[in-house]
C-alpha atoms as a PDB file:
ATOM      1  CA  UNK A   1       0.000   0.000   0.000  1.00  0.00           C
ATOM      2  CA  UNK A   2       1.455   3.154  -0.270  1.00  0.00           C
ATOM      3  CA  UNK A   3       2.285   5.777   2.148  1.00  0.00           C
ATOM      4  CA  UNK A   4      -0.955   7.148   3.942  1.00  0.00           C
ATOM      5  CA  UNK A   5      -3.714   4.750   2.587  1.00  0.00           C
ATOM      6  CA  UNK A   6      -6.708   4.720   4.636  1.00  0.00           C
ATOM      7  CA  UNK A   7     -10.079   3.310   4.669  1.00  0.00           C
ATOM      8  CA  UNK A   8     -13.424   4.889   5.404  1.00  0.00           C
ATOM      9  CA  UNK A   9     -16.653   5.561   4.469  1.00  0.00           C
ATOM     10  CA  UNK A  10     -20.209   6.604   5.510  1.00  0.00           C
ATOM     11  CA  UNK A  11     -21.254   4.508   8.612  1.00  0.00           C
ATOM     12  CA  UNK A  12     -25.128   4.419   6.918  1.00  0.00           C
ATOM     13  CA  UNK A  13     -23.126   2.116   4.179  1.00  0.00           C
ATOM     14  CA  UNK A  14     -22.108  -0.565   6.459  1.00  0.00           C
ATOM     15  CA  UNK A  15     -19.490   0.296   9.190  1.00  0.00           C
ATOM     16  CA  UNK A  16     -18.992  -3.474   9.780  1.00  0.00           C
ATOM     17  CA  UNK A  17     -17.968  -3.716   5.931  1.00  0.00           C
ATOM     18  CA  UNK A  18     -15.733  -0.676   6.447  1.00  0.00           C
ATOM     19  CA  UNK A  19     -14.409  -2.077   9.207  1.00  0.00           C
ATOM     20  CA  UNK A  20     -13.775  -5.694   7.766  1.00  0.00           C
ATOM     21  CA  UNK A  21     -12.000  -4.276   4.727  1.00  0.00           C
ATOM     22  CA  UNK A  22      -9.811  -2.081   6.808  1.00  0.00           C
ATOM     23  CA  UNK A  23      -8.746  -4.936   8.856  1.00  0.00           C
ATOM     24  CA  UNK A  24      -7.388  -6.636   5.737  1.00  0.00           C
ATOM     25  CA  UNK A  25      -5.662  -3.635   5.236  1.00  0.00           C
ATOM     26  CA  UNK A  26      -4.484  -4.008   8.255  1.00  0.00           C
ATOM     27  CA  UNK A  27      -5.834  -0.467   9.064  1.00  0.00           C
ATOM     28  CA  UNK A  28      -8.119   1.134  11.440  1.00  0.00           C
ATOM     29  CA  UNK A  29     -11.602   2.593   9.467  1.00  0.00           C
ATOM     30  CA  UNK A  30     -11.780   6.365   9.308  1.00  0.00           C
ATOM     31  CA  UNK A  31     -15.170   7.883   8.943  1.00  0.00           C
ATOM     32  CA  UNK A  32     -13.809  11.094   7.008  1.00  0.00           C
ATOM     33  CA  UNK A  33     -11.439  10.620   3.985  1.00  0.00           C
ATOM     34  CA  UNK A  34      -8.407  12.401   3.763  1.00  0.00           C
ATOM     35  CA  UNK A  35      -7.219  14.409   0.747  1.00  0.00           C
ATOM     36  CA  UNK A  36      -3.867  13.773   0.787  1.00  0.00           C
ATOM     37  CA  UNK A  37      -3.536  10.248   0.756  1.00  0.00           C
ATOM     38  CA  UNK A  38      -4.957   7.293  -1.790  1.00  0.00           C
ATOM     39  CA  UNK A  39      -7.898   5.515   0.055  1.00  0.00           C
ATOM     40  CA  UNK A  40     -10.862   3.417  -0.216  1.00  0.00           C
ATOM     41  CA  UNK A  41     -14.389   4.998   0.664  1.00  0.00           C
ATOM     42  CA  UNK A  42     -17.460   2.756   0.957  1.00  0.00           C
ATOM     43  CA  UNK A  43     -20.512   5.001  -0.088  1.00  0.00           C
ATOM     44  CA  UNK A  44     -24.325   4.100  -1.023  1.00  0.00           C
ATOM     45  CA  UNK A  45     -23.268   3.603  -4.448  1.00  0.00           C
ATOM     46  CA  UNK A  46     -20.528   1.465  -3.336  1.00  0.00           C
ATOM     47  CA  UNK A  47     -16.663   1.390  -2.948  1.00  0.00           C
ATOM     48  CA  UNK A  48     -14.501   3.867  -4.868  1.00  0.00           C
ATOM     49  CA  UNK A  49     -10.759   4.494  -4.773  1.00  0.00           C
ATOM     50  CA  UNK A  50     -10.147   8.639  -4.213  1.00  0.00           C
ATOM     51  CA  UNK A  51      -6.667   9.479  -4.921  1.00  0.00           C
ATOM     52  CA  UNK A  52      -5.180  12.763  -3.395  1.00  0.00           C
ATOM     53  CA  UNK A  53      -7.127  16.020  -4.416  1.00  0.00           C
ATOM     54  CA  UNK A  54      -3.518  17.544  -5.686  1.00  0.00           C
ATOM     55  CA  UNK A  55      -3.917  15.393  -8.251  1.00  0.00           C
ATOM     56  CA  UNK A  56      -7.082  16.261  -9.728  1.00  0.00           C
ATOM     57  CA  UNK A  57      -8.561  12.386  -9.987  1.00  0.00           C
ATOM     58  CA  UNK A  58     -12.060  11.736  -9.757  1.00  0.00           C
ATOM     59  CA  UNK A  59     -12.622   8.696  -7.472  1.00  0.00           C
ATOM     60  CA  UNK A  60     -12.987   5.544  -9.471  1.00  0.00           C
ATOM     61  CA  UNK A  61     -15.733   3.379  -8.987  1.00  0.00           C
ATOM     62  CA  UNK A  62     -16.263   0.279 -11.159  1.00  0.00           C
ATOM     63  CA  UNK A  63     -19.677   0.176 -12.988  1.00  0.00           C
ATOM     64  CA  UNK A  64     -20.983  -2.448 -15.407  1.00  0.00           C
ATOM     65  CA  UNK A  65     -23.859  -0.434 -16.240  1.00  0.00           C
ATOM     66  CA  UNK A  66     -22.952   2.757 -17.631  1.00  0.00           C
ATOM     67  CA  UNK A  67     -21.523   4.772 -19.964  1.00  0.00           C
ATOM     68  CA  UNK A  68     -18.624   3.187 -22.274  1.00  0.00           C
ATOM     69  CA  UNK A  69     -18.383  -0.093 -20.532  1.00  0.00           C
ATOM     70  CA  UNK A  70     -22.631  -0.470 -20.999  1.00  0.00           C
ATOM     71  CA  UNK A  71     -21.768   0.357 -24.405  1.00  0.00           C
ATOM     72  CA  UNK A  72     -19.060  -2.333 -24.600  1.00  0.00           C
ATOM     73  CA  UNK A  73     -21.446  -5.235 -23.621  1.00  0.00           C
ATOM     74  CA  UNK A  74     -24.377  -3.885 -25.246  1.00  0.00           C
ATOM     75  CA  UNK A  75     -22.075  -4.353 -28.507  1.00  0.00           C
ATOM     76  CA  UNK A  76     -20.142  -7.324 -27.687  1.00  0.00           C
ATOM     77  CA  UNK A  77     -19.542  -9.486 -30.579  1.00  0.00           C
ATOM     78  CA  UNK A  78     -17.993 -13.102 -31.885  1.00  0.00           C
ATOM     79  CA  UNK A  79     -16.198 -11.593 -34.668  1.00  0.00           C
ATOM     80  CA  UNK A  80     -14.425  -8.945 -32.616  1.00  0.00           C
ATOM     81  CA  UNK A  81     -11.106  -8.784 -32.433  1.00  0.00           C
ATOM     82  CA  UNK A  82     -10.815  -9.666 -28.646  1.00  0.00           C
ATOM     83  CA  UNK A  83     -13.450 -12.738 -29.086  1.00  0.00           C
ATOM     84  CA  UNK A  84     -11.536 -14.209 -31.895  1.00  0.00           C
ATOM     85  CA  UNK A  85      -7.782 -13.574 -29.712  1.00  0.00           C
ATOM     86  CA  UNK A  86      -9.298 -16.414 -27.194  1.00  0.00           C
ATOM     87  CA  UNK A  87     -10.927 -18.714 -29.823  1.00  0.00           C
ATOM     88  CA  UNK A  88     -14.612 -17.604 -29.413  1.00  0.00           C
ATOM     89  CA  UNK A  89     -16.556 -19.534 -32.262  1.00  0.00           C
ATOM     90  CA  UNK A  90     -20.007 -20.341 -32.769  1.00  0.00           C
ATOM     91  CA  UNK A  91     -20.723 -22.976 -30.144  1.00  0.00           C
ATOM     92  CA  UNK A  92     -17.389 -22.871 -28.334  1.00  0.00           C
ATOM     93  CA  UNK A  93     -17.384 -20.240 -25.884  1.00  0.00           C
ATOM     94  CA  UNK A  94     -14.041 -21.193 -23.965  1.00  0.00           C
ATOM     95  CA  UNK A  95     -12.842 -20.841 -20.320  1.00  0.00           C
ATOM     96  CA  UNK A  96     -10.827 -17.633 -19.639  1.00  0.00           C
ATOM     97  CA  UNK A  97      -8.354 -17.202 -17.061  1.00  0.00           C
ATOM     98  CA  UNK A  98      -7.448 -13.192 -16.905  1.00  0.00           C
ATOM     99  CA  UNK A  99      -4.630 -12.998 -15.765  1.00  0.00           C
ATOM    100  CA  UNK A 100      -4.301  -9.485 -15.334  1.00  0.00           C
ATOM    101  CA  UNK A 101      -7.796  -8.426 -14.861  1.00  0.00           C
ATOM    102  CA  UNK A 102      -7.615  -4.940 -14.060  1.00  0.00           C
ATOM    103  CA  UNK A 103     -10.592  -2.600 -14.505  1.00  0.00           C
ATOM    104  CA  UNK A 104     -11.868  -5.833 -15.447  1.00  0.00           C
ATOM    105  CA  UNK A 105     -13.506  -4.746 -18.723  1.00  0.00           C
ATOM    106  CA  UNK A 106     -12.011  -7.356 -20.934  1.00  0.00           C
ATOM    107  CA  UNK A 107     -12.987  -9.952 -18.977  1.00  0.00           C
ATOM    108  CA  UNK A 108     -16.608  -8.649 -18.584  1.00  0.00           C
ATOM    109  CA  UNK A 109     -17.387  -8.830 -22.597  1.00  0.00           C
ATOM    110  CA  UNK A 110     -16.058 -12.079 -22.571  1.00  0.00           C
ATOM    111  CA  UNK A 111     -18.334 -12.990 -19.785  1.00  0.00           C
ATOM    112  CA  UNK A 112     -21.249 -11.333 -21.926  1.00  0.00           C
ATOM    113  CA  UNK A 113     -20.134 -13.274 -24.785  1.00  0.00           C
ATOM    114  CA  UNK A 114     -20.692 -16.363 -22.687  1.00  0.00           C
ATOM    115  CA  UNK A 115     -17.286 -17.287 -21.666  1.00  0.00           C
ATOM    116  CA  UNK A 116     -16.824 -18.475 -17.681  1.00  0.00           C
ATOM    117  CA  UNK A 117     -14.246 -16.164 -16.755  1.00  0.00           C
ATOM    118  CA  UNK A 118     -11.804 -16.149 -13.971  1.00  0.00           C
ATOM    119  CA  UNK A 119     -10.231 -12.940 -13.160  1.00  0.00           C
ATOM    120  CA  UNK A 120      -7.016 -12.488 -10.888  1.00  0.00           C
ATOM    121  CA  UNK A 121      -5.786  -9.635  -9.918  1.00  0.00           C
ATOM    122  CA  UNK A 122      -2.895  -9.195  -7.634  1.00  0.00           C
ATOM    123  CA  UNK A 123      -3.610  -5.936  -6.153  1.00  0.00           C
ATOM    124  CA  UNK A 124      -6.311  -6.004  -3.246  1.00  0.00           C
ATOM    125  CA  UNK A 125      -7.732  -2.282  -4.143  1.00  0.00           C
ATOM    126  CA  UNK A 126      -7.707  -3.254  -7.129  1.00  0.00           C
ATOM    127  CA  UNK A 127      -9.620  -7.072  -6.981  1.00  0.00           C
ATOM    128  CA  UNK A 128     -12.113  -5.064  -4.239  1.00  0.00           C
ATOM    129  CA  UNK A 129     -13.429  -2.558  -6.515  1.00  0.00           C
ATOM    130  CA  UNK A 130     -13.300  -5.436  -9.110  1.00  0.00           C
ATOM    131  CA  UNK A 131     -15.730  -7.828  -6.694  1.00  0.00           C
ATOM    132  CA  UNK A 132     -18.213  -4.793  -5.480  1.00  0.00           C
ATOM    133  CA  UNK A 133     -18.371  -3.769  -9.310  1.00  0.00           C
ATOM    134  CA  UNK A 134     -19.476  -6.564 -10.951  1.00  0.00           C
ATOM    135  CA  UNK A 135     -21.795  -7.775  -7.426  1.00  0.00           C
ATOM    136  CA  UNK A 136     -23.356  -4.106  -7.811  1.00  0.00           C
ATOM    137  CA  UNK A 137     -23.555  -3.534 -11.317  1.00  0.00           C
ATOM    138  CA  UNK A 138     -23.028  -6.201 -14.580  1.00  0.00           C
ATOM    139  CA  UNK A 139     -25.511  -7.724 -16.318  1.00  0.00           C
ATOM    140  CA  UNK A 140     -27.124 -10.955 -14.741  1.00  0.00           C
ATOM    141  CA  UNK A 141     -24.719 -13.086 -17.474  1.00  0.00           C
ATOM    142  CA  UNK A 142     -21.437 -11.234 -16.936  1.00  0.00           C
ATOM    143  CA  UNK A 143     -22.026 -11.516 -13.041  1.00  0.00           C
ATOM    144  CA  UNK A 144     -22.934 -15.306 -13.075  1.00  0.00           C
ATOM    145  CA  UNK A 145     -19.693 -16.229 -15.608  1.00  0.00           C
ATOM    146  CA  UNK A 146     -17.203 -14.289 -13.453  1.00  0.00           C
ATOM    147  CA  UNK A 147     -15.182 -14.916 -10.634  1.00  0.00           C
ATOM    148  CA  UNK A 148     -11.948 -12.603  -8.977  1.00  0.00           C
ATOM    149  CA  UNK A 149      -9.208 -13.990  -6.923  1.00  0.00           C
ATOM    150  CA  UNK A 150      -6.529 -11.556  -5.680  1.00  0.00           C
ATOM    151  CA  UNK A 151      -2.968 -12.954  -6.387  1.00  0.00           C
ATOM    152  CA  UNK A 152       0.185 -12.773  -8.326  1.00  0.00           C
ATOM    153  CA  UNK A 153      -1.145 -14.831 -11.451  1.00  0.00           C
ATOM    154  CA  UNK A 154       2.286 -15.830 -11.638  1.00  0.00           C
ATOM    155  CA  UNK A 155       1.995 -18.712  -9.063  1.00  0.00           C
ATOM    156  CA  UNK A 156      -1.344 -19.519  -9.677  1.00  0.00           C
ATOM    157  CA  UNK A 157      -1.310 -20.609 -13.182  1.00  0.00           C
ATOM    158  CA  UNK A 158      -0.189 -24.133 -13.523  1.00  0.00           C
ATOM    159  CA  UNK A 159      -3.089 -24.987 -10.891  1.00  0.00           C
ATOM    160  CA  UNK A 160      -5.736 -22.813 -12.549  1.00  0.00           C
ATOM    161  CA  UNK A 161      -4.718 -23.913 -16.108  1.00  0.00           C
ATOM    162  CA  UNK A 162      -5.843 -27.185 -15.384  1.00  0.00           C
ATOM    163  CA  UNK A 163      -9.589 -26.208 -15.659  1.00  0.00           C
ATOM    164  CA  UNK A 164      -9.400 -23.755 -18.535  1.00  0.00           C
ATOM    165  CA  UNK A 165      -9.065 -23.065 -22.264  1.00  0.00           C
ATOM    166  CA  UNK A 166      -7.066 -19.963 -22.677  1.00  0.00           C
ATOM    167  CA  UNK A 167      -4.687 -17.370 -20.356  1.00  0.00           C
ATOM    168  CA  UNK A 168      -5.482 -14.027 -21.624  1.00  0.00           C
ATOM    169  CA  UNK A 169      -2.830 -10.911 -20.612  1.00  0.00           C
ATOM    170  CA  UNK A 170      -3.313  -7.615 -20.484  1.00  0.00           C
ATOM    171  CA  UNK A 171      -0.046  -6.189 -18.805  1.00  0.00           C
ATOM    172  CA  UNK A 172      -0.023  -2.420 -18.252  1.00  0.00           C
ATOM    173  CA  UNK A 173       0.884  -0.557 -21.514  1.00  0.00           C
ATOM    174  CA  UNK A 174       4.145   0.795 -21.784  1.00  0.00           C
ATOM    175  CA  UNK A 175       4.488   3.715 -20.505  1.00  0.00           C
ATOM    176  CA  UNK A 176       3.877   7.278 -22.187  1.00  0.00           C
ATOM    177  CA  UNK A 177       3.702  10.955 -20.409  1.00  0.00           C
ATOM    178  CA  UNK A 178       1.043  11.820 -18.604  1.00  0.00           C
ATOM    179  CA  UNK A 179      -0.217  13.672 -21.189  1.00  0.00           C
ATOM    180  CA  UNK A 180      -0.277  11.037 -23.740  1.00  0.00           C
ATOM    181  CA  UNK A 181      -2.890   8.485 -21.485  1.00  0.00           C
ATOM    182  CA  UNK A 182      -5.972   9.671 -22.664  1.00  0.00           C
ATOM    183  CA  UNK A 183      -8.179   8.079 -19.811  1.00  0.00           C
ATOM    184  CA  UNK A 184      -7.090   9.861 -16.281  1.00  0.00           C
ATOM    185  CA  UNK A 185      -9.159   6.407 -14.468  1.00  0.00           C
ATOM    186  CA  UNK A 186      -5.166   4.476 -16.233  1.00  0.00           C
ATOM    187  CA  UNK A 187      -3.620   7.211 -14.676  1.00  0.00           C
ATOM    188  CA  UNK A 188      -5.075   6.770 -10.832  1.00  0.00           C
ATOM    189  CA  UNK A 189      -4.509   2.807 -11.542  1.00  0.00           C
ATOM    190  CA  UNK A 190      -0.885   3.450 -12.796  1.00  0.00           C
ATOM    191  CA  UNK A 191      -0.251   5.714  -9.581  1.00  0.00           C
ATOM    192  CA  UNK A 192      -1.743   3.209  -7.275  1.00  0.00           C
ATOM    193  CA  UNK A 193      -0.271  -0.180  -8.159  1.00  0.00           C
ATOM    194  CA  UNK A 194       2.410   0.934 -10.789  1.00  0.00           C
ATOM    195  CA  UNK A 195       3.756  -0.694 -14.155  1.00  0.00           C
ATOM    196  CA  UNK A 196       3.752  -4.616 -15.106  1.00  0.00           C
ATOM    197  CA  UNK A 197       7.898  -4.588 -15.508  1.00  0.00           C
ATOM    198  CA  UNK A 198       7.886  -8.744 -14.679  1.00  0.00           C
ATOM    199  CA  UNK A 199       5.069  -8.901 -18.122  1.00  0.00           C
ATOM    200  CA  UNK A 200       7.516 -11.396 -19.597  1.00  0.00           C
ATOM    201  CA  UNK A 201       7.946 -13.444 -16.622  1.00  0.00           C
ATOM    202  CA  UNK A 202       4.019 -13.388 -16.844  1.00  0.00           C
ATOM    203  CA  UNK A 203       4.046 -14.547 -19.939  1.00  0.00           C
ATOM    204  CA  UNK A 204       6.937 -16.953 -18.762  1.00  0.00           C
ATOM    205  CA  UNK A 205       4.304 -18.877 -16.599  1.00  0.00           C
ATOM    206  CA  UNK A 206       1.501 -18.732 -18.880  1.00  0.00           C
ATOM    207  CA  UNK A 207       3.280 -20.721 -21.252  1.00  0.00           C
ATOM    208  CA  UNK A 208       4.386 -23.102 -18.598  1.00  0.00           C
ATOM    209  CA  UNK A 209       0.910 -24.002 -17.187  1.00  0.00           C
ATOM    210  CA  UNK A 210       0.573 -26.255 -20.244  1.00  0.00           C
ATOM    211  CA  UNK A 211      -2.396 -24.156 -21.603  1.00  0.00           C
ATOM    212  CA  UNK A 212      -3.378 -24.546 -25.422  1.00  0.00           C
ATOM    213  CA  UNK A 213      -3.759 -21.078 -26.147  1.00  0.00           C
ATOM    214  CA  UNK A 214      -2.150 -17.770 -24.133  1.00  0.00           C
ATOM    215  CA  UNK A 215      -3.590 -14.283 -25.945  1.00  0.00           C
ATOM    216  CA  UNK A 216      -1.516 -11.443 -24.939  1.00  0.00           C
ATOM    217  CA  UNK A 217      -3.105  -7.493 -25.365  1.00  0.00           C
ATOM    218  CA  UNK A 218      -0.580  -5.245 -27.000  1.00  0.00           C
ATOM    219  CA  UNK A 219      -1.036  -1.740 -28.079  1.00  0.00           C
ATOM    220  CA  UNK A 220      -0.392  -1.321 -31.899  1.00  0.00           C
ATOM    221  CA  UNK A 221       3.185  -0.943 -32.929  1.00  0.00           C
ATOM    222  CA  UNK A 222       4.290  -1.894 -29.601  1.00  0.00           C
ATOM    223  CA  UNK A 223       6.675  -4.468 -29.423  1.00  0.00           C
ATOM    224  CA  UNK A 224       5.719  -8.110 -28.346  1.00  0.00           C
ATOM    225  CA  UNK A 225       6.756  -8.976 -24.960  1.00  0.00           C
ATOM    226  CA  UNK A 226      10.054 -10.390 -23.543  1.00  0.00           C
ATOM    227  CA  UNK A 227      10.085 -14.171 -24.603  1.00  0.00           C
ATOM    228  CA  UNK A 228       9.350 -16.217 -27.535  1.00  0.00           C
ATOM    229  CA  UNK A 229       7.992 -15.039 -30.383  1.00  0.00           C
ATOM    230  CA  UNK A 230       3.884 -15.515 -30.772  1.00  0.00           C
ATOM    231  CA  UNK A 231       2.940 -17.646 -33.222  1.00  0.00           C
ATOM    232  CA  UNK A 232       0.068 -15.285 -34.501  1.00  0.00           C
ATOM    233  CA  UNK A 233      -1.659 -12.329 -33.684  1.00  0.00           C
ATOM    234  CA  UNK A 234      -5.608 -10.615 -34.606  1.00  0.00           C
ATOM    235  CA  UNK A 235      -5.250  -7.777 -35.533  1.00  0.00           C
ATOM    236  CA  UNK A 236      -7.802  -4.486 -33.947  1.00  0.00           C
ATOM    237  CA  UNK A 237      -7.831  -0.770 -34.917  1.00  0.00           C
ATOM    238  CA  UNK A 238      -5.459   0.125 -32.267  1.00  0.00           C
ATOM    239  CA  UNK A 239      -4.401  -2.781 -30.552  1.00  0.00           C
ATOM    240  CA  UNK A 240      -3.664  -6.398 -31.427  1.00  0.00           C
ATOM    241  CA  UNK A 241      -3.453  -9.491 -29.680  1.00  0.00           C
ATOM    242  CA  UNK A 242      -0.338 -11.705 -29.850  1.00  0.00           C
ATOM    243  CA  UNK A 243      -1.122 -15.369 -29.454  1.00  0.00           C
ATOM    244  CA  UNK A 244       1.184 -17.985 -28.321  1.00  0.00           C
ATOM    245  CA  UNK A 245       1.037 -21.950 -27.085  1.00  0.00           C
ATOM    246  CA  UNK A 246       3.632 -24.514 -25.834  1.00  0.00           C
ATOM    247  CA  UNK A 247       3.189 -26.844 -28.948  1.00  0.00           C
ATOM    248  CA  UNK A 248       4.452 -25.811 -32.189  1.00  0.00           C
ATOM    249  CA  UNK A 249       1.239 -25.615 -33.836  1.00  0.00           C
ATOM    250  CA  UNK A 250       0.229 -22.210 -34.317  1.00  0.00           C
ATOM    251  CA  UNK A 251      -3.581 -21.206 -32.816  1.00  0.00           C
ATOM    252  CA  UNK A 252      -6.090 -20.651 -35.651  1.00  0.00           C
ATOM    253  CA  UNK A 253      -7.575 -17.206 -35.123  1.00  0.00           C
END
């Protein structure tokens, strides 16, 4: 965690929840947020992540239902780019382990797409806001497909592997100035748990597990990550995914 981080929120919310989720902190609940730390605030609309006000973030709360993500799942398609990266075809809808789940968007049109679809994510905040988000908000589908467990995906993919089709990875982009990322939510994230630098050690494991298929999220142009070179990619717009497995047969796409 870093320096400062507190927990609170509005005792009408559920002061026992507050107070549970501080304790895993390891932190005593606070009942008035501070502004010049990072910290979690439980609210009627549910937990959000405020950042310090000097830096001008809005807090972050994960919703399924609106705006741009709504739009996402309302839109969600077979041929997409993202759909085809896992091996989504008409009667297949495969198991997904996300392996770097983040705001967990990814994983949620998968879900709507009617893949099962375990997310892990290694920071707590992080798999919290992930949990409340999805319990609060997504579609009766996404919720029911998707599960979160907080961990280092690293050591939990040969087990996991064993009851899936596909590792999908979306390590944090590389990273650009400030005023490059257009979305400031990447920004607070960035600031809070900071950059994927072991991505090809990531990768490392995913092709250990034994899985058939590992899809990897790259931005376009970027390079492919440290390791062995995929075997294929789809291409998107503005991003593609890279697509590797253990045997020598290349996935179809």
């Amino acid at each position: 965690m870093p320096p400062g981080f507190w927990v609170g929120g509005d005792r009408q919310a559920g002061w026992d929840d507050i107070g549970v989720v501080a304790e895993g902190f390891g932190l005593p609940p606070v009942d008035a947020p501070s502004a010049d730390f990072y910290g979690l605030w439980l609210g009627a609309a549910g937990w959000e992540l405020r950042a310090p006000a000097a830096a001008g973030f809005t807090p972050l709360r994960l919703d399924f239902s609106l705006g741009a993500t709504a739009t996402r799942l309302r839109q969600a398609g077979r041929k997409q780019p993202l759909a085809r990266a896992v091996g989504l075809k008409p009667g297949h809808a495969p198991k997904v382990v996300d392996a770097t789940a983040g705001l967990g968007r990814d994983g949620a049109v998968l879900a709507q797409l009617g893949c099962e679809v375990l997310m892990i994510e290694r920071s707590a905040v992080m798999a919290l806001l992930l949990r409340d988000g999805l319990l609060r908000t997504a579609p009766a589908p996404v919720a029911e497909r998707v599960s979160v467990l907080q961990g280092d995906a690293r050591h939990e993919l040969a087990q996991l592997a064993r009851d899936a089709d596909v590792i999908y990875l979306d390590p944090m982009y590389p990273h650009r100035s400030k005023s490059a990322l257009v979305k400031k939510e990447m920004r607070m994230v960035r600031d809070l748990v900071g950059d994927d630098p072991d991505a090809g050690d990531l990768l490392a494991a995913a092709l250990a597990s034994g899985m058939r298929r590992v899809a990897v999220k790259r931005p376009g142009g970027a390079p492919a990550l440290p390791g062995p070179a995929p075997l294929g990619c789809v291409e998107g717009p503005n991003t593609r995914y890279d697509l590797y497995a253990p045997q020598a047969d290349q996935p179809s796409s």
